[in-house]
C-alpha atoms as a PDB file:
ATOM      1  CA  UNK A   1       0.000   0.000   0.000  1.00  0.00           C
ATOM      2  CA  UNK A   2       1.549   3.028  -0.662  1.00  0.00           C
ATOM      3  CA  UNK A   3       1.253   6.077   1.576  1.00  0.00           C
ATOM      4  CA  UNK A   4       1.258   9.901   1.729  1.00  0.00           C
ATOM      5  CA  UNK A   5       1.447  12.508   4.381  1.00  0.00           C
ATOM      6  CA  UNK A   6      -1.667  14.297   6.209  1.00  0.00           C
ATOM      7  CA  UNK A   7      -1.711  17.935   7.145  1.00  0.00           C
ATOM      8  CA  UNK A   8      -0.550  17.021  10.288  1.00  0.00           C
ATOM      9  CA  UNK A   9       2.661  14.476   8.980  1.00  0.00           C
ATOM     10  CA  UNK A  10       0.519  11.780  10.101  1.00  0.00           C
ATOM     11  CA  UNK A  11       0.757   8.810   7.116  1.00  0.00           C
ATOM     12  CA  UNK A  12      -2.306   7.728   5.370  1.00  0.00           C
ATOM     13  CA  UNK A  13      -2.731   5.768   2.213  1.00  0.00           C
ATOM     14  CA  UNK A  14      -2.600   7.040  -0.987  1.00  0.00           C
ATOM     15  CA  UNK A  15      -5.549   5.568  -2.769  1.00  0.00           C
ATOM     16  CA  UNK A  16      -9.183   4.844  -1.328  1.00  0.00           C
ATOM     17  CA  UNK A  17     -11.593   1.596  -3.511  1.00  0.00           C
ATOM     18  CA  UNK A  18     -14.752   2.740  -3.504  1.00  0.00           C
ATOM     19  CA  UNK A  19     -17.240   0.838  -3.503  1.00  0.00           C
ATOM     20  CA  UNK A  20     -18.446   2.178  -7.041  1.00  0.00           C
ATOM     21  CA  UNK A  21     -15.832   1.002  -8.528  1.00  0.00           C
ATOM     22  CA  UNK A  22     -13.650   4.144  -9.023  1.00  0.00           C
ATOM     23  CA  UNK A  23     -10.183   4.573  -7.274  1.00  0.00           C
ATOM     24  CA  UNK A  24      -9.835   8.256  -5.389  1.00  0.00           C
ATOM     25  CA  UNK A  25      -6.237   9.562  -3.957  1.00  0.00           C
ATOM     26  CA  UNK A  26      -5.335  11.650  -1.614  1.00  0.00           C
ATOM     27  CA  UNK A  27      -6.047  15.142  -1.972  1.00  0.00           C
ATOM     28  CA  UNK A  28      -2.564  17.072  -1.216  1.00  0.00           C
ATOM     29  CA  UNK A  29      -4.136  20.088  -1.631  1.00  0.00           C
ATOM     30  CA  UNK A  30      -6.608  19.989   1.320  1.00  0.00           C
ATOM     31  CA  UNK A  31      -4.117  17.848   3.080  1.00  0.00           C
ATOM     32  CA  UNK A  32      -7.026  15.324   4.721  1.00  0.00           C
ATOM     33  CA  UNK A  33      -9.341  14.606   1.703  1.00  0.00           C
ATOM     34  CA  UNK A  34      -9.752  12.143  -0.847  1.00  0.00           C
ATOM     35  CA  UNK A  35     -10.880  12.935  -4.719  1.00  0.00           C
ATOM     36  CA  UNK A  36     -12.292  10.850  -7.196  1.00  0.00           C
ATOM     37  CA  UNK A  37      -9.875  10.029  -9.743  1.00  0.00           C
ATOM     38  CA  UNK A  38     -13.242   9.508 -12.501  1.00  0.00           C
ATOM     39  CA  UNK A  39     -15.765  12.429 -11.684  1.00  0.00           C
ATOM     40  CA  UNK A  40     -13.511  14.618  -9.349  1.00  0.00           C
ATOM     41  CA  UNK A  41     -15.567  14.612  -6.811  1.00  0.00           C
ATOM     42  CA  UNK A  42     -14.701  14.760  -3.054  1.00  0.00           C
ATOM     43  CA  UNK A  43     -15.225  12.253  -1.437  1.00  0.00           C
ATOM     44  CA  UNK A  44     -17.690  12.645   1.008  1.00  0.00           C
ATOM     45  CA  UNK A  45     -19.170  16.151  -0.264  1.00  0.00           C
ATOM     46  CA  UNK A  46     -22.055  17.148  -1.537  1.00  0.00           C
ATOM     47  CA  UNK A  47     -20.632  17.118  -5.039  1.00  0.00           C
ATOM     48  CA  UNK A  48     -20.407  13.568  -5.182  1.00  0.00           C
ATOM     49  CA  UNK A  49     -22.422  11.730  -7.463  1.00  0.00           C
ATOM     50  CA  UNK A  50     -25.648  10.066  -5.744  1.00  0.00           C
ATOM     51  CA  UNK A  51     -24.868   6.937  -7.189  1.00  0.00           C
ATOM     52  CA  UNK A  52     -21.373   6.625  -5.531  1.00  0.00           C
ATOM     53  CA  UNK A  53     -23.056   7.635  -1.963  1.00  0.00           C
ATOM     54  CA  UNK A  54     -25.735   5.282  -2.485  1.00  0.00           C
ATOM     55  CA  UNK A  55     -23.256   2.315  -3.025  1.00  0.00           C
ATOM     56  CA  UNK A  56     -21.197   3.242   0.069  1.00  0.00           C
ATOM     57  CA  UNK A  57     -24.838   3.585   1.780  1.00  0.00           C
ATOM     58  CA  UNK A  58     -25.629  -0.256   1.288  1.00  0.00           C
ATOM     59  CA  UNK A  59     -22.210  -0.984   2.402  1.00  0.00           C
ATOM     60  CA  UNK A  60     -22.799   1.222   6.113  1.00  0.00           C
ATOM     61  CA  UNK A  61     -26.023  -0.511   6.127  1.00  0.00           C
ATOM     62  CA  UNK A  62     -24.647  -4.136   5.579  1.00  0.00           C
ATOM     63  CA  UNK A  63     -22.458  -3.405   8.330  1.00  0.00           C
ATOM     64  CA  UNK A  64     -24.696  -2.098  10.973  1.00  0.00           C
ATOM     65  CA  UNK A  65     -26.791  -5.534  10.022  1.00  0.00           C
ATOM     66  CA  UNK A  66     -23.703  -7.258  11.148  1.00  0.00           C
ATOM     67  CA  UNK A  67     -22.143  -7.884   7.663  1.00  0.00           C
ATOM     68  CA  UNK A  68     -18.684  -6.875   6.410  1.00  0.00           C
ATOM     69  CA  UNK A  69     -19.026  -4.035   5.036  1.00  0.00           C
ATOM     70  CA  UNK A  70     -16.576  -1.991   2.458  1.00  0.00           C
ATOM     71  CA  UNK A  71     -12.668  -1.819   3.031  1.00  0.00           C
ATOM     72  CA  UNK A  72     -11.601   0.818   1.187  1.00  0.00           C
ATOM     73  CA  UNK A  73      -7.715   0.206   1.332  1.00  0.00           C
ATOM     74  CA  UNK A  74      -8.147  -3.053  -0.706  1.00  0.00           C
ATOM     75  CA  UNK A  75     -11.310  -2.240  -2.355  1.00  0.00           C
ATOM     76  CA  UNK A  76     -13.293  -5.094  -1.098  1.00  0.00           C
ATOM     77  CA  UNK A  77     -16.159  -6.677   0.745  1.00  0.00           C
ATOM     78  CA  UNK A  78     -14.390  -6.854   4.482  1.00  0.00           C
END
């Protein structure tokens, strides 16, 4: 996995597997986000497409049900 620095020097990955599909990576310039490398969306805001939130959704959901839920690091079921 390969990492990057945070704001604060703390390391954190590079990339992030949604659960769409799409790959995001670390957003230097805010220092603690990650963007979408296909619709340049950050992650997480309210410019992100309402099909990507709605696949992380059923992933949340899964896991509150007591499933695995979505590990974005290897871009995988849990």
């Amino acid at each position: 996995m390969e990492m990057t620095q945070a704001f604060d020097g703390s390391p954190t990955p590079l990339y992030q597997y949604q659960p769409c599909g799409s790959r995001a990576e670390f957003d230097h310039g805010s220092g603690m986000s990650y963007r979408c490398e296909n619709c340049f969306a950050v992650i997480g805001s309210i410019g992100q497409p309402r099909e990507c939130v709605d696949e992380a959704k059923k992933y949340k959901n899964w896991e509150k049900m007591g499933g695995k839920g979505w590990d974005y690091f290897k871009g995988c079921p849990k």
